[in-house]
N, C-alpha and C. Protein backbone atom coordinates (compact mmCIF):
# COMPACT_ATOMS: atom_id res chain seq x y z
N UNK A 1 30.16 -29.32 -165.58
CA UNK A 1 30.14 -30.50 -164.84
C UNK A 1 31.01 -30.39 -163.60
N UNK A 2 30.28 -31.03 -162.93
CA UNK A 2 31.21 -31.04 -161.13
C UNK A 2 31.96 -31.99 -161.00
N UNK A 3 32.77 -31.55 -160.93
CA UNK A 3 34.29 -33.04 -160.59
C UNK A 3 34.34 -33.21 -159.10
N UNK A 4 34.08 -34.94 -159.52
CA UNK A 4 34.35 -35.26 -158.01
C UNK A 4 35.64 -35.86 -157.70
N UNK A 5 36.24 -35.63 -156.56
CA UNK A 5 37.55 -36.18 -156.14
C UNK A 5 37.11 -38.06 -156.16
N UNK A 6 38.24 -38.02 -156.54
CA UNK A 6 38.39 -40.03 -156.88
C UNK A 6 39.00 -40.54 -155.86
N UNK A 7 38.78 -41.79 -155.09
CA UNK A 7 39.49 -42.43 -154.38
C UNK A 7 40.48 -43.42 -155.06
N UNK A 8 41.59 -43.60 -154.72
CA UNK A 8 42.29 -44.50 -155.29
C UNK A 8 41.76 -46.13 -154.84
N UNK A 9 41.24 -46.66 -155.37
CA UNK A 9 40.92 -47.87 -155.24
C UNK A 9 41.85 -48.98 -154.81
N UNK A 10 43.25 -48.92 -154.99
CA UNK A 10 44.21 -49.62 -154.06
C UNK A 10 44.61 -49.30 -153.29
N UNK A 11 44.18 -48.06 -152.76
CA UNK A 11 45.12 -47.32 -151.19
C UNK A 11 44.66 -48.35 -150.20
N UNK A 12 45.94 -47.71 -149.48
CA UNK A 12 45.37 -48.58 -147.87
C UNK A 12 44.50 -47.66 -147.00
N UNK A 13 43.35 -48.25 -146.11
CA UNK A 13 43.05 -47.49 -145.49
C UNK A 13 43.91 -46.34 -144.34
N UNK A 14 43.48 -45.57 -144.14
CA UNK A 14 44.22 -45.13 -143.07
C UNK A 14 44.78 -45.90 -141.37
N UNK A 15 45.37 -46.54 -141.24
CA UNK A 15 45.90 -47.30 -139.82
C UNK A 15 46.49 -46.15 -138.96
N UNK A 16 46.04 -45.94 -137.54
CA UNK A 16 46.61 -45.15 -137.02
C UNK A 16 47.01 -46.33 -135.68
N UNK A 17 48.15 -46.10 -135.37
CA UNK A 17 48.93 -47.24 -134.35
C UNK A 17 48.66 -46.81 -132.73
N UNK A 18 48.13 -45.38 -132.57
CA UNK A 18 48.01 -45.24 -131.13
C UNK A 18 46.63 -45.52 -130.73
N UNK A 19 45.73 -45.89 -131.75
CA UNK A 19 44.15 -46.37 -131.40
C UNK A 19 44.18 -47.93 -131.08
N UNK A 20 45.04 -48.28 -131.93
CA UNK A 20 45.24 -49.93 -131.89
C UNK A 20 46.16 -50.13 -130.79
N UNK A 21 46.96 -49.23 -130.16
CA UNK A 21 47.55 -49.71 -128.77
C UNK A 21 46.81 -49.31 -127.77
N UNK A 22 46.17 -48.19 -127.62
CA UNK A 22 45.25 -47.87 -126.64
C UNK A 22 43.97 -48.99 -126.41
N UNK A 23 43.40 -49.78 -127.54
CA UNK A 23 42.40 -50.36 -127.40
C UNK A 23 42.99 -51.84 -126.99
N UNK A 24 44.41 -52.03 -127.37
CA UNK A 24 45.11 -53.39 -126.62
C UNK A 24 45.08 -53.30 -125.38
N UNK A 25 45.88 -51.94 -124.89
CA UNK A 25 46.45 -52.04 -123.61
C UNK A 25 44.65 -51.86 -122.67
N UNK A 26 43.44 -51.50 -123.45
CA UNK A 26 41.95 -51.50 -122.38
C UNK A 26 41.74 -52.70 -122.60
N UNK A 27 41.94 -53.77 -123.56
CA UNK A 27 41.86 -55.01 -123.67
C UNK A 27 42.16 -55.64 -122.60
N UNK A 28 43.86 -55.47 -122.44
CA UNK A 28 44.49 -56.43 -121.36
C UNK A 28 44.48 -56.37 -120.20
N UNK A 29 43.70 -54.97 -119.84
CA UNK A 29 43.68 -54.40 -118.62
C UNK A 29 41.64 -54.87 -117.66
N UNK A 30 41.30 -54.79 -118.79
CA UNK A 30 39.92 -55.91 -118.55
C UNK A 30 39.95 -56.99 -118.41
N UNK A 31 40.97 -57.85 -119.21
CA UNK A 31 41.19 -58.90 -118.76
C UNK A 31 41.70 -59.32 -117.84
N UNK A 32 43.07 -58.54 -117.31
CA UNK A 32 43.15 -59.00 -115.85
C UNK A 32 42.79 -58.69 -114.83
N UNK A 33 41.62 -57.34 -114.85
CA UNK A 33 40.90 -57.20 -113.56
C UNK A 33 40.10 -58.36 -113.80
N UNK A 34 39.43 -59.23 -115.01
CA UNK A 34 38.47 -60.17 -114.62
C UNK A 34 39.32 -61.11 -114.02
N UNK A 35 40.55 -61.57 -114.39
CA UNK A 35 41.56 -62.98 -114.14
C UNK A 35 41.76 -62.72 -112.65
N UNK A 36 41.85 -61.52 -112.16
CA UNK A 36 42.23 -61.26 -111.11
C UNK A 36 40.79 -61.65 -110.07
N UNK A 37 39.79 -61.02 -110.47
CA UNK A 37 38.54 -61.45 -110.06
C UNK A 37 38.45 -63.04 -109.61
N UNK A 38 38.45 -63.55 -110.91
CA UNK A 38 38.29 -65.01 -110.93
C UNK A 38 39.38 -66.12 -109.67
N UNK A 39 40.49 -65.70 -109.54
CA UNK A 39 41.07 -65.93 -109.55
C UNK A 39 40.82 -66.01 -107.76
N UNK A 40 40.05 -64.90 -106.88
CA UNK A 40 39.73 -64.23 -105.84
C UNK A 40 38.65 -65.36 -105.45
N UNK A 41 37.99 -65.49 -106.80
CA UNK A 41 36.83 -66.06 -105.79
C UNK A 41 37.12 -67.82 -105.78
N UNK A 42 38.20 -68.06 -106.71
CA UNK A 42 38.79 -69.43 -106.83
C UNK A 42 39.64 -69.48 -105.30
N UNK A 43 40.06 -68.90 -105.04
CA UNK A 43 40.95 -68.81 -103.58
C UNK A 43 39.84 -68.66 -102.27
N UNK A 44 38.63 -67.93 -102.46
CA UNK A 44 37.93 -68.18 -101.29
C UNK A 44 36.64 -69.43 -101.58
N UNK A 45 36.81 -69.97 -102.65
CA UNK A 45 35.76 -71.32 -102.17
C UNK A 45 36.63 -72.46 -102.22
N UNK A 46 37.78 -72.64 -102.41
CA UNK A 46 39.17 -73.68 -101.86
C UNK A 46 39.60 -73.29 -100.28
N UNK A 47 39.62 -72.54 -100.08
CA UNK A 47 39.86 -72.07 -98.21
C UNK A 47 38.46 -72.46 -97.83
N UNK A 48 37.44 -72.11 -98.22
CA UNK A 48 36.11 -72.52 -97.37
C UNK A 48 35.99 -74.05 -97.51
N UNK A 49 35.86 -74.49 -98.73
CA UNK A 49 36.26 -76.16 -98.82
C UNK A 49 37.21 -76.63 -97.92
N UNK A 50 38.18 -76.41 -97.58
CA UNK A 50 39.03 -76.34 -96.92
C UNK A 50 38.65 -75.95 -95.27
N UNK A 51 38.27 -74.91 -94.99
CA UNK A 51 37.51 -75.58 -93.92
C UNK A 51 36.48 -76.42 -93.31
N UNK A 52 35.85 -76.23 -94.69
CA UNK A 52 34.51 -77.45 -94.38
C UNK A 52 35.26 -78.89 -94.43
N UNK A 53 35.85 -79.16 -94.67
CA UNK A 53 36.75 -80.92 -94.79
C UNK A 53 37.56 -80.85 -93.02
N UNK A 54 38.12 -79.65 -92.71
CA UNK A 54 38.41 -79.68 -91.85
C UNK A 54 38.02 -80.15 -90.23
N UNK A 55 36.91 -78.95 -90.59
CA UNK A 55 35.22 -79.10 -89.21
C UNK A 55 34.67 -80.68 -89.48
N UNK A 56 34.87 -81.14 -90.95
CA UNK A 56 34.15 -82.56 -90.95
C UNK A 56 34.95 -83.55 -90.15
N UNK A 57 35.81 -83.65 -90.59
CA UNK A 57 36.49 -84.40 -90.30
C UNK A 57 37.57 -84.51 -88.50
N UNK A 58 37.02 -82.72 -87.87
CA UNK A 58 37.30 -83.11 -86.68
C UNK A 58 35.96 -83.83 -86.06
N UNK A 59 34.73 -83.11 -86.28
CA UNK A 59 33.05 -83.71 -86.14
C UNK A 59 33.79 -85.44 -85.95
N UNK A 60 34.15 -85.56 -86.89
CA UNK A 60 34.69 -87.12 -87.15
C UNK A 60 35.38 -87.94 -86.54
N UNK A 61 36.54 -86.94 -86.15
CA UNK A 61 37.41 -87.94 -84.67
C UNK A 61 36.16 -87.86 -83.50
N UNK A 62 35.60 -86.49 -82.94
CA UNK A 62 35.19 -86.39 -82.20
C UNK A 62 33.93 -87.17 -81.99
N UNK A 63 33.00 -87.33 -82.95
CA UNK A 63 32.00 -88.64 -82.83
C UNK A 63 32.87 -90.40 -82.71
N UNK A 64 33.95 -90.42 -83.10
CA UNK A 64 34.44 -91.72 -83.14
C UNK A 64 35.28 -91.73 -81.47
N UNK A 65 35.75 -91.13 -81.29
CA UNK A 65 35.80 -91.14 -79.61
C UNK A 65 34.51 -91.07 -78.98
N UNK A 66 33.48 -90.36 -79.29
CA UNK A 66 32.36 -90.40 -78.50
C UNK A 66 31.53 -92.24 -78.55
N UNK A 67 31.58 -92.51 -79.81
CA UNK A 67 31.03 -93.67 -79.66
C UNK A 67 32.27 -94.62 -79.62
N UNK A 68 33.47 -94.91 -79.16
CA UNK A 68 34.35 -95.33 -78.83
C UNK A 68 34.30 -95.51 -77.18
N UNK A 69 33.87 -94.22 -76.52
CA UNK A 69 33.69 -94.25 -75.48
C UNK A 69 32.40 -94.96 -74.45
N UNK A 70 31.36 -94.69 -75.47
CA UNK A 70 30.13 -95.19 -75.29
C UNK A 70 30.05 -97.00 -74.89
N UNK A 71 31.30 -97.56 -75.85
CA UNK A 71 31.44 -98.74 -76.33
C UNK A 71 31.98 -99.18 -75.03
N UNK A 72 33.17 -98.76 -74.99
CA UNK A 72 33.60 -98.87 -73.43
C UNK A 72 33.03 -99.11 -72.37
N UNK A 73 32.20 -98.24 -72.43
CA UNK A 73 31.38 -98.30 -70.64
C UNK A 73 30.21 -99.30 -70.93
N UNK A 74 29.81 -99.95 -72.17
CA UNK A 74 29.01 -101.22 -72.10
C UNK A 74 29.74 -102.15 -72.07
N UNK A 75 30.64 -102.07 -72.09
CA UNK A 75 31.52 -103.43 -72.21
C UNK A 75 31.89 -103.20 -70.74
N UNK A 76 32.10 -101.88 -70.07
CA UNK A 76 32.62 -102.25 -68.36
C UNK A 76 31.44 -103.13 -67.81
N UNK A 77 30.24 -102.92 -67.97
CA UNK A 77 28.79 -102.79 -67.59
C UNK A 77 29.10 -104.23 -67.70
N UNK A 78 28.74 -104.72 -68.73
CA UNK A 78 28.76 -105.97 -69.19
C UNK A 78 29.50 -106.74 -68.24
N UNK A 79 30.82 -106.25 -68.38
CA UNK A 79 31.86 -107.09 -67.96
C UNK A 79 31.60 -107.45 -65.81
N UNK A 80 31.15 -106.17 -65.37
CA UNK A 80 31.15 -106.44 -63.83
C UNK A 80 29.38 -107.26 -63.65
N UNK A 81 28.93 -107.26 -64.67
CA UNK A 81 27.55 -107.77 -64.51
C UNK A 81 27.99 -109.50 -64.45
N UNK A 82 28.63 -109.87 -64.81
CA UNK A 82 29.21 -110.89 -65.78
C UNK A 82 29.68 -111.49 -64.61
N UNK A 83 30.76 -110.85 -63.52
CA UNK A 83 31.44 -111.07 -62.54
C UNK A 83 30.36 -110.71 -61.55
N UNK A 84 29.59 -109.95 -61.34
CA UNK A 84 28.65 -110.50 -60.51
C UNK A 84 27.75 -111.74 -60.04
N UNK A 85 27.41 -112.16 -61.42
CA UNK A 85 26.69 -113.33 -61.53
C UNK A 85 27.21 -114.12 -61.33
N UNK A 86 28.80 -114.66 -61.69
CA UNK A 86 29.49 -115.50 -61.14
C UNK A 86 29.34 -115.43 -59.64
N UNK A 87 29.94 -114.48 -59.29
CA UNK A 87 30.14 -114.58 -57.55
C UNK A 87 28.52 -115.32 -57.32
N UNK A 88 27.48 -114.66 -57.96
CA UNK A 88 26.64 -115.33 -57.34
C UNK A 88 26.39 -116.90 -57.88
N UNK A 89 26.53 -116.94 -58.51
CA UNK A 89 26.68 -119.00 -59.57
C UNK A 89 27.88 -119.30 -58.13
N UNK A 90 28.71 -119.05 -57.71
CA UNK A 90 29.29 -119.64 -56.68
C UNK A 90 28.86 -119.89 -55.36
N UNK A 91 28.09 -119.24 -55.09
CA UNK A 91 26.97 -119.13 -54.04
C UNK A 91 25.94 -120.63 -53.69
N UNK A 92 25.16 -121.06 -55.06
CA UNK A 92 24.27 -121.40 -55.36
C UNK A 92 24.39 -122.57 -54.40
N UNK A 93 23.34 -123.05 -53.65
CA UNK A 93 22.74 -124.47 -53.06
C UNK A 93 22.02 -125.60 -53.58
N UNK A 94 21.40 -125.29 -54.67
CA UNK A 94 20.40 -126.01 -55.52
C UNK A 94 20.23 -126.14 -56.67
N UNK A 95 20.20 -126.99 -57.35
CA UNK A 95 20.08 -126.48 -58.83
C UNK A 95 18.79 -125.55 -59.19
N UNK A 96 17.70 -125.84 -58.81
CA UNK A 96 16.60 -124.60 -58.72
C UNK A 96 17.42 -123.35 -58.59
N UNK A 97 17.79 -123.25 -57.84
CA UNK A 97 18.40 -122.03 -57.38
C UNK A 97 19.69 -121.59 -58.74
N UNK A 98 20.31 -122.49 -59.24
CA UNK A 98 21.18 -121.92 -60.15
C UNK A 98 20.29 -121.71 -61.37
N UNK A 99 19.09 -122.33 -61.77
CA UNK A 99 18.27 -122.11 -62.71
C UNK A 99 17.37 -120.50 -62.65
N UNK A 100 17.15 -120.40 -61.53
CA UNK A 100 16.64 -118.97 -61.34
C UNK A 100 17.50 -118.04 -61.28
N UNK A 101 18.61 -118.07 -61.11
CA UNK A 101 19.98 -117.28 -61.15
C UNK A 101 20.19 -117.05 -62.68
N UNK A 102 20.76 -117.87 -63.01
CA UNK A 102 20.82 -117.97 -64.56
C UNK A 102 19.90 -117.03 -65.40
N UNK A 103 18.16 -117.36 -65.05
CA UNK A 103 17.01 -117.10 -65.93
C UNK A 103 17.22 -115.61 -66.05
N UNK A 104 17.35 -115.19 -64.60
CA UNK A 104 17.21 -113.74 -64.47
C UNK A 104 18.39 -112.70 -65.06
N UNK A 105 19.62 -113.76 -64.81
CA UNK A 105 20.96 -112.71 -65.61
C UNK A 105 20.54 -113.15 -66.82
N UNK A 106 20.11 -113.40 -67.60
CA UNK A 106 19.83 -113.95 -68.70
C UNK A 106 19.15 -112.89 -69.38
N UNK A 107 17.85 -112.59 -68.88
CA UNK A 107 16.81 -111.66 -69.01
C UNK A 107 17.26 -110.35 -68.68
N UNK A 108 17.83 -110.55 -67.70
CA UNK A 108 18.45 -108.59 -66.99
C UNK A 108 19.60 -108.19 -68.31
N UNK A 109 20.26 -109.07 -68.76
CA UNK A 109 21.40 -108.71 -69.89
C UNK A 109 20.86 -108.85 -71.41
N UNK A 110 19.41 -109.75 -71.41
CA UNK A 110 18.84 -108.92 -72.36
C UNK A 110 18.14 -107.70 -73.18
N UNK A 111 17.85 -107.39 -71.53
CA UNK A 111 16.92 -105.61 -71.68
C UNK A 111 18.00 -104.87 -71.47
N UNK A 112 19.58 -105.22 -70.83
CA UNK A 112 20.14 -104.66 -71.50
C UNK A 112 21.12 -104.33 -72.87
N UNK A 113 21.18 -105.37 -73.44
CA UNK A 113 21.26 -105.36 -74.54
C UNK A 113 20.20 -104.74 -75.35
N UNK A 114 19.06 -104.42 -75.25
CA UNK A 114 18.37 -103.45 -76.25
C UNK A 114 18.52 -101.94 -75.68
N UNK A 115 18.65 -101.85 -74.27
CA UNK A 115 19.09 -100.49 -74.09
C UNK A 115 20.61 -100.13 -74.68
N UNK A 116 21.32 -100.95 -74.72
CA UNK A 116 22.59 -100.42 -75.31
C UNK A 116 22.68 -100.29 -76.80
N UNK A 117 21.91 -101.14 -77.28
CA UNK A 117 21.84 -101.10 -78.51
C UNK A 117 21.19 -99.83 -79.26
N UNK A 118 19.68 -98.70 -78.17
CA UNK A 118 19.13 -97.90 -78.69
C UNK A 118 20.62 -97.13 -78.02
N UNK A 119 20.99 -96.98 -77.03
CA UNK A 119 22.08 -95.91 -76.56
C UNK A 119 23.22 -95.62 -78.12
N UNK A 120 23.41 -97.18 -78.21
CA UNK A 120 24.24 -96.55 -79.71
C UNK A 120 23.58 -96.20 -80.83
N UNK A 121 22.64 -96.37 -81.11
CA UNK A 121 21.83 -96.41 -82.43
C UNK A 121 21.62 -94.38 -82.03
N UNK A 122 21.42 -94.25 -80.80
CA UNK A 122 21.13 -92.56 -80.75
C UNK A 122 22.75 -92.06 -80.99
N UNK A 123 23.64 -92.58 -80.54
CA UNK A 123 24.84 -92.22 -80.38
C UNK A 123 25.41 -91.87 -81.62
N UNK A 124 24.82 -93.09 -82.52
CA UNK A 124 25.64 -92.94 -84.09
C UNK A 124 24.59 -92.04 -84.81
N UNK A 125 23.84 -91.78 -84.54
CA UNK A 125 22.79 -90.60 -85.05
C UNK A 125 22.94 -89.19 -85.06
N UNK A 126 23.44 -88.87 -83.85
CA UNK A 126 24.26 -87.62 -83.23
C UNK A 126 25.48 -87.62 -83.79
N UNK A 127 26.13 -88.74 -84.07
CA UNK A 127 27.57 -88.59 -84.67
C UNK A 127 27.04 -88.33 -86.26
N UNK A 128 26.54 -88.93 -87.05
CA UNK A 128 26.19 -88.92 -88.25
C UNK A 128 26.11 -87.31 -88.44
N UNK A 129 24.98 -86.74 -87.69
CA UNK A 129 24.94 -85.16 -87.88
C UNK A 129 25.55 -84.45 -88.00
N UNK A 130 26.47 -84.49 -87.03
CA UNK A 130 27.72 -83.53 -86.69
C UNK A 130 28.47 -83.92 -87.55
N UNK A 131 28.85 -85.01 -88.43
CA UNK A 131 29.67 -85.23 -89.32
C UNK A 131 29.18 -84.24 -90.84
N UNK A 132 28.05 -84.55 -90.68
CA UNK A 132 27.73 -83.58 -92.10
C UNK A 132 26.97 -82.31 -91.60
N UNK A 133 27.33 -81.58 -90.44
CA UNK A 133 26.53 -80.48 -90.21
C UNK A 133 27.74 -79.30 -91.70
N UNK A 134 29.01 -79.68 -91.37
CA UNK A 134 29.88 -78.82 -91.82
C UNK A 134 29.60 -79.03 -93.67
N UNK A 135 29.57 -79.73 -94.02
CA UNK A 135 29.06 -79.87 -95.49
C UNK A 135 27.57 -79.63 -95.99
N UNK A 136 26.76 -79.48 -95.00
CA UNK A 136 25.24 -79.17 -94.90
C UNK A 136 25.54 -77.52 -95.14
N UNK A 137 25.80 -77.49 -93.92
CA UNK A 137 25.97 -75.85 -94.29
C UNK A 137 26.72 -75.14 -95.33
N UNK A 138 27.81 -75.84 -95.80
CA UNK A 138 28.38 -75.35 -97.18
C UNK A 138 27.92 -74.94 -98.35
N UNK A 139 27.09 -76.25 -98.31
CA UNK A 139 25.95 -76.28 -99.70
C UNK A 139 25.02 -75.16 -99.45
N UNK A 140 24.22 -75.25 -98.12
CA UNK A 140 23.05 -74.10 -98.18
C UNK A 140 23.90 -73.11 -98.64
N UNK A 141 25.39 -72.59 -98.04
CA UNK A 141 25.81 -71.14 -98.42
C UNK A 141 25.77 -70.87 -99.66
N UNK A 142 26.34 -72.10 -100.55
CA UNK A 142 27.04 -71.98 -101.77
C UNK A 142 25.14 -71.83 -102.96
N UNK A 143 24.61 -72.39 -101.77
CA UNK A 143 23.10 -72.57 -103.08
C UNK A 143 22.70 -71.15 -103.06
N UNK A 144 22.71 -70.68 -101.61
CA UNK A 144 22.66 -68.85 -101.51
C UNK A 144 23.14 -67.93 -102.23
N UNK A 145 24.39 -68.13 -102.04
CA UNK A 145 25.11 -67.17 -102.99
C UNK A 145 24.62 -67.69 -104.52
N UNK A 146 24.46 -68.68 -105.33
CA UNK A 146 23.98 -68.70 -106.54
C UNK A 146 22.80 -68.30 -106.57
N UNK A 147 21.85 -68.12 -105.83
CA UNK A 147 20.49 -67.40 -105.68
C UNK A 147 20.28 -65.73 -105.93
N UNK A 148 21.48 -65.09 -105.00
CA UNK A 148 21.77 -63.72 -105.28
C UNK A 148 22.89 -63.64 -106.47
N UNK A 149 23.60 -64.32 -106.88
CA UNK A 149 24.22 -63.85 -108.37
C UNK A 149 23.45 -64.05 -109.69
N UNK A 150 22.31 -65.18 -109.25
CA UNK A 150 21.29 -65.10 -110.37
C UNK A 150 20.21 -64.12 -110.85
């Protein structure tokens, strides 16, 4: 009969301590090239956010002076139209004559009032854009790049 060698049924397996540190230290070393990774691309979409709030929000002064300015020069408009008509209401000989005076500043400051009104309505349209051109374009980038990592 062939004798076979016996295992001791309570031994411990064999533990060898330089497999179990070698496979820690490739552990921790994967992990922080990923942390490090992560960490890279957390720092460049907070700087790009960061400039996109930036560009918005100059877009933002810079449309609010633009239609700030816009505002202005209808109100000069207004205002010497205003003082024109007087000088001419001081003029007047007749009441006919102040009635046709009247009719016409009346009418002339209503067509312009719809021209000023489309002047701003384009004005705040152009501002609107430029306010979200910088967040428009963010998103397309950011939808891009998830397009090529998918």
């Amino acid at each position: 009969m062939a004798t076979k060698k016996s295992e001791d049924a309570f031994s411990m397996p064999s533990f060898d301590p330089s497999k179990f540190t070698e496979s820690f230290r490739d552990f921790a070393e994967n992990s922080s090239v990923k942390t490090k990774e992560a960490l890279s691309k957390v720092k460049e979409a907070t700087e790009e956010a960061g400039k996109t709030v930036e560009a918005t929000l100059q877009n933002a002064q810079a449309g609010t002076v633009e239609f700030g300015m816009k505002a202005i020069e209808m109100l000069r408009t207004n205002t010497e139209n205003s003082f024109a008509h007087l000088e001419q209401l001081l003029g007047v000989k007749s009441v006919s004559e102040l009635f046709e005076l009247q009719t016409s500043f009346l009418r002339k400051q209503a067509e312009l009032a719809v021209e000023q009104a489309k002047a701003l309505q384009e004005t705040s349209k152009k501002v609107a854009e430029n306010v979200v051109q910088p967040g428009k374009a963010a998103a397309e980038k950011a939808m891009s790049n998830l397009k090529l990592s998918a």
